[in-house]
N, C-alpha and C. Protein backbone atom coordinates (compact mmCIF):
# COMPACT_ATOMS: atom_id res chain seq x y z
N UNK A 1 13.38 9.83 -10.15
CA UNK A 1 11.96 10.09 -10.32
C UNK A 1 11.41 9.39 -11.56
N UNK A 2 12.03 9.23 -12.67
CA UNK A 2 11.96 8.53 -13.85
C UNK A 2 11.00 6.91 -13.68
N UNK A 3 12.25 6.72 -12.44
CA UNK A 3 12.18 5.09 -12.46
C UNK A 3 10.68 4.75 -11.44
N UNK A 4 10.68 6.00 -11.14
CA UNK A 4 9.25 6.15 -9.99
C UNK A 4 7.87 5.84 -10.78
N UNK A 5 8.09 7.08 -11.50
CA UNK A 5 7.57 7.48 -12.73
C UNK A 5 6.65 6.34 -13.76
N UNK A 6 7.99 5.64 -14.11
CA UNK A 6 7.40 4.74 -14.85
C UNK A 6 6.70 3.17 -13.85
N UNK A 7 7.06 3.31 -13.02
CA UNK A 7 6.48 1.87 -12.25
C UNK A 7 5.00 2.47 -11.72
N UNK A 8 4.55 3.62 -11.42
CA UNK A 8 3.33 3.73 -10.90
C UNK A 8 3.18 3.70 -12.19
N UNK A 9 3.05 4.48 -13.39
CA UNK A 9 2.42 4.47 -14.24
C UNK A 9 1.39 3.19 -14.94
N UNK A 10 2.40 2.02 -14.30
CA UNK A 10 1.72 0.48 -14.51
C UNK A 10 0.99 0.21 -13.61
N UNK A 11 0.89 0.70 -12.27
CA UNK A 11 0.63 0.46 -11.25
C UNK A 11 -1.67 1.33 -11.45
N UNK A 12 -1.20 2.08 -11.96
CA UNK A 12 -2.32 3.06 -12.30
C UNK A 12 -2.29 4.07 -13.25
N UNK A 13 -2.56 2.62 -14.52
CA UNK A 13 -2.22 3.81 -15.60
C UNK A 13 -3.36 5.04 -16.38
N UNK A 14 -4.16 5.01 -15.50
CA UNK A 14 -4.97 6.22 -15.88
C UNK A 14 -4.74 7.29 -15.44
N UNK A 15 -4.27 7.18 -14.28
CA UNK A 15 -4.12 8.36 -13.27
C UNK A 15 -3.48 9.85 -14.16
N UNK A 16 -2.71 9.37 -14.85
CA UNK A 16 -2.03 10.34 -15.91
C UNK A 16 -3.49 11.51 -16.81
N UNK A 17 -4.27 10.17 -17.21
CA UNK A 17 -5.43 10.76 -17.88
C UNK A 17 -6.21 11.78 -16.92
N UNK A 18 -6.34 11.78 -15.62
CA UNK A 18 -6.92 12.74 -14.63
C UNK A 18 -6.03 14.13 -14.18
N UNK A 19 -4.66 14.05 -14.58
CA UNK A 19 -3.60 14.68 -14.22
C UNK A 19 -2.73 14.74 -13.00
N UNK A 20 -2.94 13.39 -12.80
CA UNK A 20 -2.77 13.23 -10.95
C UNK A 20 -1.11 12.78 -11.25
N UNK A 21 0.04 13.46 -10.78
CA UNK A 21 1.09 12.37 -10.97
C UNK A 21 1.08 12.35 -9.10
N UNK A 22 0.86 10.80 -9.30
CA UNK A 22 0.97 10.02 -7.98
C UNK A 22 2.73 9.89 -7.65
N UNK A 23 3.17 9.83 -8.96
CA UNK A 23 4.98 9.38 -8.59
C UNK A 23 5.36 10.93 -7.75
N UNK A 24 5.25 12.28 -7.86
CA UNK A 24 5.20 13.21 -7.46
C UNK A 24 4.81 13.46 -6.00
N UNK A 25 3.72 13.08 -6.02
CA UNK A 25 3.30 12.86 -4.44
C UNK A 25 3.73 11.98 -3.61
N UNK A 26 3.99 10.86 -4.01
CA UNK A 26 4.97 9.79 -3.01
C UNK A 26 6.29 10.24 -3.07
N UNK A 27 7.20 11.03 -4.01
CA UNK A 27 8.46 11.16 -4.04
C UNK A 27 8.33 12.76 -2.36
N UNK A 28 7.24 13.28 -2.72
CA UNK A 28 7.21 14.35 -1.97
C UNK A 28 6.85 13.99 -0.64
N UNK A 29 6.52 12.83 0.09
CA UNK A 29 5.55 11.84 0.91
C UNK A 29 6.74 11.65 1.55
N UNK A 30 7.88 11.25 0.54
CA UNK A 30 9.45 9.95 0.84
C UNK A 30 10.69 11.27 1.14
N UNK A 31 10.04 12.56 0.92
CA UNK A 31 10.39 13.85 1.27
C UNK A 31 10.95 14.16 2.73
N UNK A 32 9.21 14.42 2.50
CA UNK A 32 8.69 14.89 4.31
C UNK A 32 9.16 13.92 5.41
N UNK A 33 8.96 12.59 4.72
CA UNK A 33 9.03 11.41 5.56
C UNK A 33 7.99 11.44 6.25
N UNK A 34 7.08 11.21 5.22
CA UNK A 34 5.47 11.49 6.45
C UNK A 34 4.88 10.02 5.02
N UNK A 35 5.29 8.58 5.94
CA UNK A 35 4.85 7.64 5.17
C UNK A 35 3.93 7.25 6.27
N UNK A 36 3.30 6.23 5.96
CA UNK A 36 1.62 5.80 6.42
C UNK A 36 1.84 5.08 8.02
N UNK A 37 3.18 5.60 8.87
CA UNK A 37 3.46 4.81 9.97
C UNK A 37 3.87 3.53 10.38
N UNK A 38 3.93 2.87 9.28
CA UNK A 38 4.25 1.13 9.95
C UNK A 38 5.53 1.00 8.64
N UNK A 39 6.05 -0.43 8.86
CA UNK A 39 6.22 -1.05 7.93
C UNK A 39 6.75 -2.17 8.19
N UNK A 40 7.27 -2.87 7.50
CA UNK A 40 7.60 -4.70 7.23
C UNK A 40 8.94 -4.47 7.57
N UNK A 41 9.25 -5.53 9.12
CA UNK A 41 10.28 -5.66 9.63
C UNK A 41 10.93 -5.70 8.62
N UNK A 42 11.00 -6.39 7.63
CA UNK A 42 12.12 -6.69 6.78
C UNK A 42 12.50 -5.53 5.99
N UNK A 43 11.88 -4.22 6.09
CA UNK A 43 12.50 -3.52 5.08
C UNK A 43 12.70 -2.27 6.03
N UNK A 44 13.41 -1.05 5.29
CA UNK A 44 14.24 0.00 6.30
C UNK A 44 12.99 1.22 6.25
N UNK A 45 13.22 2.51 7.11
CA UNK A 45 12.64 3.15 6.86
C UNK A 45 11.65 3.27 5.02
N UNK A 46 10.50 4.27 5.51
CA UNK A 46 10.10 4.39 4.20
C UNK A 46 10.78 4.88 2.86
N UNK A 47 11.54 6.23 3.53
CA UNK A 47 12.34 7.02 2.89
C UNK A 47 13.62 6.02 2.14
N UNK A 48 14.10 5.31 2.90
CA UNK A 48 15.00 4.26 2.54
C UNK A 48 14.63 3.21 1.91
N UNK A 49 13.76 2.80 2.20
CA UNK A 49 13.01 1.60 1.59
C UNK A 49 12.71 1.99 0.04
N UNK A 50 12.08 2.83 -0.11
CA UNK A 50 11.95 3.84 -1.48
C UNK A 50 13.40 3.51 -2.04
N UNK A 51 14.26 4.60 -1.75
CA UNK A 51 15.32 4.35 -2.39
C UNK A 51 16.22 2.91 -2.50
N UNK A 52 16.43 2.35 -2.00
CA UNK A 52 16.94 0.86 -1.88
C UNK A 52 15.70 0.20 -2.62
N UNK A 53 14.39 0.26 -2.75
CA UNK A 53 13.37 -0.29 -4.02
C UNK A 53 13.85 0.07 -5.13
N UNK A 54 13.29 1.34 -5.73
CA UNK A 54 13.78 2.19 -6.85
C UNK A 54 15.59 1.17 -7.27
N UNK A 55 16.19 1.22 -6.80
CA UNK A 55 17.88 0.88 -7.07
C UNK A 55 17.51 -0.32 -7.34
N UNK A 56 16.86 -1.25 -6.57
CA UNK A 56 16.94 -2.72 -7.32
C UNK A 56 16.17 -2.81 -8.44
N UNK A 57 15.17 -2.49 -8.19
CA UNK A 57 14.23 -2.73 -10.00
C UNK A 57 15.11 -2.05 -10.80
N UNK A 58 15.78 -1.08 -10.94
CA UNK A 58 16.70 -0.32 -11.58
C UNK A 58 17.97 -1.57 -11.90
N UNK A 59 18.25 -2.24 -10.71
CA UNK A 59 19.39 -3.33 -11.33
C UNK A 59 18.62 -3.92 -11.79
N UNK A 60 17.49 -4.96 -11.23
CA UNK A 60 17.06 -6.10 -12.02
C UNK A 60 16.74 -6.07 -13.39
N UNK A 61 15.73 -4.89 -13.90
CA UNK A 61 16.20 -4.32 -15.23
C UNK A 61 17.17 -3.82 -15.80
N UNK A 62 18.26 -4.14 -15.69
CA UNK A 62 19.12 -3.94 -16.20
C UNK A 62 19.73 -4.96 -16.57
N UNK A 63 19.79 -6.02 -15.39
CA UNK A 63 20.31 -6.95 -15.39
C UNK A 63 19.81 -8.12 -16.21
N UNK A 64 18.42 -7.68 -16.30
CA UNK A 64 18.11 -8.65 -17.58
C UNK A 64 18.16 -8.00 -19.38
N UNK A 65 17.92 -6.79 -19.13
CA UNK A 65 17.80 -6.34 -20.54
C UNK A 65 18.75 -5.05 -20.78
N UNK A 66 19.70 -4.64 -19.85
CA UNK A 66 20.58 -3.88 -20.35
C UNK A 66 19.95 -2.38 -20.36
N UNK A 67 18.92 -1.70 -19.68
CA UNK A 67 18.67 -0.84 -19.76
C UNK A 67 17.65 -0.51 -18.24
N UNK A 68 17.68 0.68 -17.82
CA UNK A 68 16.78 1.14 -17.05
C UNK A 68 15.54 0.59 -16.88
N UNK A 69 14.36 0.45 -15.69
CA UNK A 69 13.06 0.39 -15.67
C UNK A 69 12.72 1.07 -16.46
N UNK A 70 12.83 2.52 -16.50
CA UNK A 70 12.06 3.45 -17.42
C UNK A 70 12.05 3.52 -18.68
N UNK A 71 13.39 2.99 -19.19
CA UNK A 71 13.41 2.85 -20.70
C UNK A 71 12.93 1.37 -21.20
N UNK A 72 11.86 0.50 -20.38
CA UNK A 72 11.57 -0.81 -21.04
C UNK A 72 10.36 -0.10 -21.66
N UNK A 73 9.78 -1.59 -22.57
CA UNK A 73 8.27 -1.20 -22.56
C UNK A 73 7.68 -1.52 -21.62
N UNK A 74 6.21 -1.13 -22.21
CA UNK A 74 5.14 -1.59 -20.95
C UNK A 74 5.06 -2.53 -21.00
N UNK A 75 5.32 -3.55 -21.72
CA UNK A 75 5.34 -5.33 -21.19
C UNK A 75 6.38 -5.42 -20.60
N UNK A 76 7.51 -5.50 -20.93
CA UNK A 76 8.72 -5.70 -20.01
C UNK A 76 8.41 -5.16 -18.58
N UNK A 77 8.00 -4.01 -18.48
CA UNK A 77 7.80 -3.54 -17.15
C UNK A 77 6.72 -3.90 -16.33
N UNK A 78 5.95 -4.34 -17.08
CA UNK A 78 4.57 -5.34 -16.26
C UNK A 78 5.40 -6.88 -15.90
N UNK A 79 6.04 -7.19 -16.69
CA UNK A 79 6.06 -8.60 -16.48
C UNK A 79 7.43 -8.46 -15.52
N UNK A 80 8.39 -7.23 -15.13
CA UNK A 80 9.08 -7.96 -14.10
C UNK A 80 8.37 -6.82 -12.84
N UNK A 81 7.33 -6.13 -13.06
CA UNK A 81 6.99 -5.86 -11.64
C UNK A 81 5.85 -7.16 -11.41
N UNK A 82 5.23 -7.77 -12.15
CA UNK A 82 4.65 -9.37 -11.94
C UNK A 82 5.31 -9.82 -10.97
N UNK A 83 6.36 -10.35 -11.74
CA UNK A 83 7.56 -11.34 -11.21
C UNK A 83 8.17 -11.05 -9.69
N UNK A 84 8.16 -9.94 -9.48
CA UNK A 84 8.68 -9.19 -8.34
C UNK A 84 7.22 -9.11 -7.40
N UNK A 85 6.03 -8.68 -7.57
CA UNK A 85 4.81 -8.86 -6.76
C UNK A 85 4.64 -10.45 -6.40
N UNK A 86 5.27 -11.78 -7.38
CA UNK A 86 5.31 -12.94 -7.00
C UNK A 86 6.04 -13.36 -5.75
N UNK A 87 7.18 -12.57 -5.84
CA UNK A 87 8.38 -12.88 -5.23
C UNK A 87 9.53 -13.72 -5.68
N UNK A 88 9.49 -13.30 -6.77
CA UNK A 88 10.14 -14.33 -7.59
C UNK A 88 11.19 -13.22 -8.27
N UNK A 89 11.53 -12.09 -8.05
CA UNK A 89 12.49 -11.09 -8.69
C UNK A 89 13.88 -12.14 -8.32
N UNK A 90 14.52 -12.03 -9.33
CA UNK A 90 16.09 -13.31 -9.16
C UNK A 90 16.91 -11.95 -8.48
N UNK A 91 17.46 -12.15 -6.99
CA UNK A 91 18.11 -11.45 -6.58
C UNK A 91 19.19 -12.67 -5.36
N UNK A 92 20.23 -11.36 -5.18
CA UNK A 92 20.65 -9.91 -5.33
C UNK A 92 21.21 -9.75 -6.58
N UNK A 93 21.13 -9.09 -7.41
CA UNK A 93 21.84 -8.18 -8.39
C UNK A 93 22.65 -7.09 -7.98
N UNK A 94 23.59 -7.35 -8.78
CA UNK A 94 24.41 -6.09 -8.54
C UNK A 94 23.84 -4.67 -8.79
N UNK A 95 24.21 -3.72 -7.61
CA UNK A 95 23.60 -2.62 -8.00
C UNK A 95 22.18 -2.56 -7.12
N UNK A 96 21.53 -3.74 -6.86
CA UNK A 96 20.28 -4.03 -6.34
C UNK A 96 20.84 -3.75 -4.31
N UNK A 97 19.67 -3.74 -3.41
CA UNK A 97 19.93 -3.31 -2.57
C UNK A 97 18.96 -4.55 -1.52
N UNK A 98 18.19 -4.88 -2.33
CA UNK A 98 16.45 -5.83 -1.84
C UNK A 98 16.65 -7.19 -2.39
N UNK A 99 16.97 -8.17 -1.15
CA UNK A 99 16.28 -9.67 -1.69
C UNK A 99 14.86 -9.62 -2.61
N UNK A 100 14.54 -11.05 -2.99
CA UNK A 100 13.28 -10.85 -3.68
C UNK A 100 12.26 -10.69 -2.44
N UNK A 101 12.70 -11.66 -1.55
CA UNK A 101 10.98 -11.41 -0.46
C UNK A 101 11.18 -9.96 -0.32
N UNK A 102 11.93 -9.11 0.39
CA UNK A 102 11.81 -7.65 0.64
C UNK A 102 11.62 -6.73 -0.75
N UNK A 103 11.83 -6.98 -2.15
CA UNK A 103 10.87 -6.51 -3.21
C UNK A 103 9.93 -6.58 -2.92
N UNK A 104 9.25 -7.82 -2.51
CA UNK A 104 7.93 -8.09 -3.28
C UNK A 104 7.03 -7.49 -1.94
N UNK A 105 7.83 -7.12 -0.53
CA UNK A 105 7.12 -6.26 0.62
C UNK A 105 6.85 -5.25 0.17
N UNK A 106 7.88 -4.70 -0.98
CA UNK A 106 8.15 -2.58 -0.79
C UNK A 106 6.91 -2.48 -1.73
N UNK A 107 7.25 -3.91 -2.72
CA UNK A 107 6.07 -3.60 -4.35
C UNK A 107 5.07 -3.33 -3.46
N UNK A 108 4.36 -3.85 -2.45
CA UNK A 108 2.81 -4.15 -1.65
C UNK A 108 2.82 -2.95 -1.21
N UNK A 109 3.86 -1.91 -0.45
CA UNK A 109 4.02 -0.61 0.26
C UNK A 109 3.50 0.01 -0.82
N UNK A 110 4.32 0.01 -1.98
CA UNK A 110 4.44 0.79 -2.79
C UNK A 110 2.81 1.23 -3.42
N UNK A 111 2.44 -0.19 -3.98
CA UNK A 111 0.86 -0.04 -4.96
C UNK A 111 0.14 0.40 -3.27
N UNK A 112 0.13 0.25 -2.20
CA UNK A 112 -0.49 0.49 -1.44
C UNK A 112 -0.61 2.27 -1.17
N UNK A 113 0.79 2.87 -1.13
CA UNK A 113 0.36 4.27 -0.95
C UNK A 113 0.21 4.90 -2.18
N UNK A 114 0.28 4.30 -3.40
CA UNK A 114 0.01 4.93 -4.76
C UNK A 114 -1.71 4.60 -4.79
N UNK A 115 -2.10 3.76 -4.63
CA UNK A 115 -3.86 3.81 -4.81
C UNK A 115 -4.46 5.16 -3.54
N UNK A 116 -3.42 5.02 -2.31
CA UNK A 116 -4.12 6.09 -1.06
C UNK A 116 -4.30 7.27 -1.83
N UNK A 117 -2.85 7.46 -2.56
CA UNK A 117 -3.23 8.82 -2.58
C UNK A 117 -4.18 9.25 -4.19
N UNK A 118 -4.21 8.32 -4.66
CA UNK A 118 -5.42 7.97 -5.78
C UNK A 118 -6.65 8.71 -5.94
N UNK A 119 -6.70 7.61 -4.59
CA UNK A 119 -8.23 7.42 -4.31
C UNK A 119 -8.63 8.99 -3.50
N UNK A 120 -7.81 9.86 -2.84
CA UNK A 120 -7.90 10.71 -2.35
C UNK A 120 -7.67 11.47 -3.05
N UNK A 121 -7.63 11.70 -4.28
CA UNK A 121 -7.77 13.03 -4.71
C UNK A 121 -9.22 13.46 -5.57
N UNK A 122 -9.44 14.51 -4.84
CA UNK A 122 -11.04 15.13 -5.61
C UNK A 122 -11.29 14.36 -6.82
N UNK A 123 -10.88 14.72 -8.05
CA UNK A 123 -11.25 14.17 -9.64
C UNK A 123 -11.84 12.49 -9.59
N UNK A 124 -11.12 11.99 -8.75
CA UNK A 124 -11.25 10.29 -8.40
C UNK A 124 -12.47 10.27 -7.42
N UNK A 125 -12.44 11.04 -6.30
CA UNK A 125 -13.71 10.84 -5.56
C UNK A 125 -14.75 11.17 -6.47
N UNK A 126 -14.90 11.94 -7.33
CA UNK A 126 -16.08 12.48 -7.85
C UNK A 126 -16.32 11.17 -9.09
N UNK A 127 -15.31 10.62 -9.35
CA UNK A 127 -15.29 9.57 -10.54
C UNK A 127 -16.54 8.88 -10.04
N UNK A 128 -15.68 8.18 -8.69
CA UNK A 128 -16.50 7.07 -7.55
C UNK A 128 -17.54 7.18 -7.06
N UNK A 129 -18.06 8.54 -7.29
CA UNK A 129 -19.18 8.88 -6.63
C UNK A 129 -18.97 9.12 -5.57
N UNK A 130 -17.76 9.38 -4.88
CA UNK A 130 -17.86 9.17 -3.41
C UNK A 130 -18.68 11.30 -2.83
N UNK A 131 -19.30 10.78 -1.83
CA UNK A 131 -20.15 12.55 -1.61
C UNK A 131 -19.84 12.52 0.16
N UNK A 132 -18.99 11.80 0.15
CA UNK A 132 -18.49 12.18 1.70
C UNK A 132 -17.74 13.75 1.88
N UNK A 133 -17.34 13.82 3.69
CA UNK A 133 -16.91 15.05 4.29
C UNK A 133 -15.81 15.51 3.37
N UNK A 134 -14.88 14.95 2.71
CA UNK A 134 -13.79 15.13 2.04
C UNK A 134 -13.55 15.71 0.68
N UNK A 135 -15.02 16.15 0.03
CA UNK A 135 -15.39 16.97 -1.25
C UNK A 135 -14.87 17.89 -1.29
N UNK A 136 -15.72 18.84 -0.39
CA UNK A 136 -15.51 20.48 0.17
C UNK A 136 -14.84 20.95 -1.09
N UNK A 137 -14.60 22.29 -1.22
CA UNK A 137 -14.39 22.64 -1.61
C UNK A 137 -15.15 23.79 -2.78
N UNK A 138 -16.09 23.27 -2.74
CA UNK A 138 -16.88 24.24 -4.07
C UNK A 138 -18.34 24.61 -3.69
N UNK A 139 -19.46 24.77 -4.22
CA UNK A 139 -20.44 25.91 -4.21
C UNK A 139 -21.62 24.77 -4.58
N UNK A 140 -23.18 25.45 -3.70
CA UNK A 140 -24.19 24.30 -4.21
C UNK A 140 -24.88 23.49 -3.51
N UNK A 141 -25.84 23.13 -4.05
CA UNK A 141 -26.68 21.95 -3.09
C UNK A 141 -25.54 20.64 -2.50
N UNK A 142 -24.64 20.04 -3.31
CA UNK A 142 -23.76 18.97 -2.85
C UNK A 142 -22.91 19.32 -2.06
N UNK A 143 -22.26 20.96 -1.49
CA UNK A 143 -21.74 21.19 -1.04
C UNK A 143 -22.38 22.04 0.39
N UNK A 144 -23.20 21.68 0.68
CA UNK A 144 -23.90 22.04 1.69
C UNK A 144 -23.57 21.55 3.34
N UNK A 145 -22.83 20.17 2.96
CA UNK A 145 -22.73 19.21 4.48
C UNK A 145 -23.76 18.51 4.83
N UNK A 146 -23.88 17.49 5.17
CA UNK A 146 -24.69 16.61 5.48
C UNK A 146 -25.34 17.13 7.24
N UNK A 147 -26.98 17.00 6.98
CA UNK A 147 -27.86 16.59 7.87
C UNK A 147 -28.63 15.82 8.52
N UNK A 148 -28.55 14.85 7.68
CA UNK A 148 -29.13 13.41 7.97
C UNK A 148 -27.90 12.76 8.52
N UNK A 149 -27.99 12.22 9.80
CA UNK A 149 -26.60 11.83 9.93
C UNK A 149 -27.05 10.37 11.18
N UNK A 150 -28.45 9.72 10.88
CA UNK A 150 -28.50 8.36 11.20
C UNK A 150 -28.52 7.43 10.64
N UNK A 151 -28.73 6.50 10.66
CA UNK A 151 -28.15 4.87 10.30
C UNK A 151 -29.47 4.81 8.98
N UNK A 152 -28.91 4.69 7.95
CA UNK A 152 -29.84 4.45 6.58
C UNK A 152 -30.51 6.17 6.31
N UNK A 153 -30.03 7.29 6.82
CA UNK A 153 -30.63 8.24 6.11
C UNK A 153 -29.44 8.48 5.01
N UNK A 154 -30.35 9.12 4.12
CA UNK A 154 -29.41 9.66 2.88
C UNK A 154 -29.94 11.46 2.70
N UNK A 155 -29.14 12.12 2.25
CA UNK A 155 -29.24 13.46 1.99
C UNK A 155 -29.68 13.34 0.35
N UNK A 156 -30.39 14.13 0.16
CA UNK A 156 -31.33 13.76 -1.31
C UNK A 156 -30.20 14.46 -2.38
N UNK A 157 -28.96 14.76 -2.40
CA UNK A 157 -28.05 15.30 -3.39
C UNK A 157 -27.01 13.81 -3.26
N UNK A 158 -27.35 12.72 -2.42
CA UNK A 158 -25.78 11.61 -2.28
C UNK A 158 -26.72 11.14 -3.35
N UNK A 159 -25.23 10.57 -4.11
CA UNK A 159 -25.60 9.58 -5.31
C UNK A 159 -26.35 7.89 -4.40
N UNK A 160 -26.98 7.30 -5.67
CA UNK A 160 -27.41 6.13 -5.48
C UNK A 160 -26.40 5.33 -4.89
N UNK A 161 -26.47 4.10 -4.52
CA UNK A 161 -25.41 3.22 -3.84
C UNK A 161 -25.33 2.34 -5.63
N UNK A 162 -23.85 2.35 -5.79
CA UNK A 162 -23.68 1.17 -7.27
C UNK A 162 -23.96 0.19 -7.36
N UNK A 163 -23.71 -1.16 -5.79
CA UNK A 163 -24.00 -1.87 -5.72
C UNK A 163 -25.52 -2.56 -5.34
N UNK A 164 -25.49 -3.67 -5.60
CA UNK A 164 -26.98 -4.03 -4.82
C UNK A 164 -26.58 -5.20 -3.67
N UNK A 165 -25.52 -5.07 -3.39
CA UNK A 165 -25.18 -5.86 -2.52
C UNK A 165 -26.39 -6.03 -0.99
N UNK A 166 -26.67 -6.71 -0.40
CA UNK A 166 -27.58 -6.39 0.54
C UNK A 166 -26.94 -6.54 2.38
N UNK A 167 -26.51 -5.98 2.48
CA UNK A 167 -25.51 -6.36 3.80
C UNK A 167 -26.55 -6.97 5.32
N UNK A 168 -27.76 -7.00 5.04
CA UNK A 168 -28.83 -7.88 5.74
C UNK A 168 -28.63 -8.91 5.77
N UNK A 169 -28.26 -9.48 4.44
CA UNK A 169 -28.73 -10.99 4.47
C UNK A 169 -27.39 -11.66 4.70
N UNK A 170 -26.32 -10.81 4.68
CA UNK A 170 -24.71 -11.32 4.68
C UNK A 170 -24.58 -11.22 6.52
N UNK A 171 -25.10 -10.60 7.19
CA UNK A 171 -25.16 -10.16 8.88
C UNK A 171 -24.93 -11.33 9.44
N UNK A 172 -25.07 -12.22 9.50
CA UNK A 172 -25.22 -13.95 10.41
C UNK A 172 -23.88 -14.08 10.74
């Protein structure tokens, strides 16, 4: 969990500041075995894939600096999950379980279900502004449910849109 631990932490290092441990929820995800349904011929189940990930960054750090992922710094640990999102992790290492191309698949799995479950938790939607079905939970005009429910209505409690993007003129 350590070695989990410390690689999302680079992966999304605020998340800590909201109290979200994401490494917790994917370890519990890699549990159930309730991962997002697919994955890259090249790599094994999720549950497996996890563990056979975790073990090689665990060798490759080691193998260069003599110590755990978790015990580098945060540069060391940015610059070989870099190297490894390149595809460029120098493998097999002993101890390691993942060529570099199948690293640099699990790294993509990996930042992929660590932002899902991110982005899905309350504190983060409310960051984003997001005022969709998925709030619920609490008391109030915002928590009322939406009535306006055609094309360009807004409910007078949804936040402004951030962007000014104009999706009219992009239509062609």
């Amino acid at each position: 969990m350590d070695t989990l631990r410390a690689m999302v932490s680079r992966i999304l290092p605020d998340a800590e500041a909201y109290g979200i441990d994401i490494a917790l929820r994917l370890d519990a995800m890699m549990a159930d075995q309730e991962g997002n349904g697919w994955r890259y011929e090249a790599l094994p189940t999720d549950p497996e894939a996890y563990r056979a990930g975790l073990d090689t960054l665990n060798a490759l750090a080691e193998a260069k600096t003599g110590q755990g992922f978790d015990l580098l710094p945060e540069a060391a640990r940015d610059e070989l999950l870099e190297t490894i999102g390149h595809g460029n992790a120098v493998s097999p290492v002993p101890g390691g379980c993942f060529d570099a191309e199948q690293m640099k698949l699990w790294f993509e799995e990996v930042r992929s279900d660590a932002v899902r479950h991110y982005v899905a938790h309350p504190a983060i939607m409310a960051r984003i502004g997001y005022s969709g079905f998925a709030n619920g939970g609490g008391t109030g005009l915002a928590f009322q449910g939406f009535e306006n429910v055609g094309i360009d209505e807004r409910e007078a409690w949804e936040p402004e849109p951030v962007s000014s993007f104009d999706q009219s003129e992009h239509a062609r």
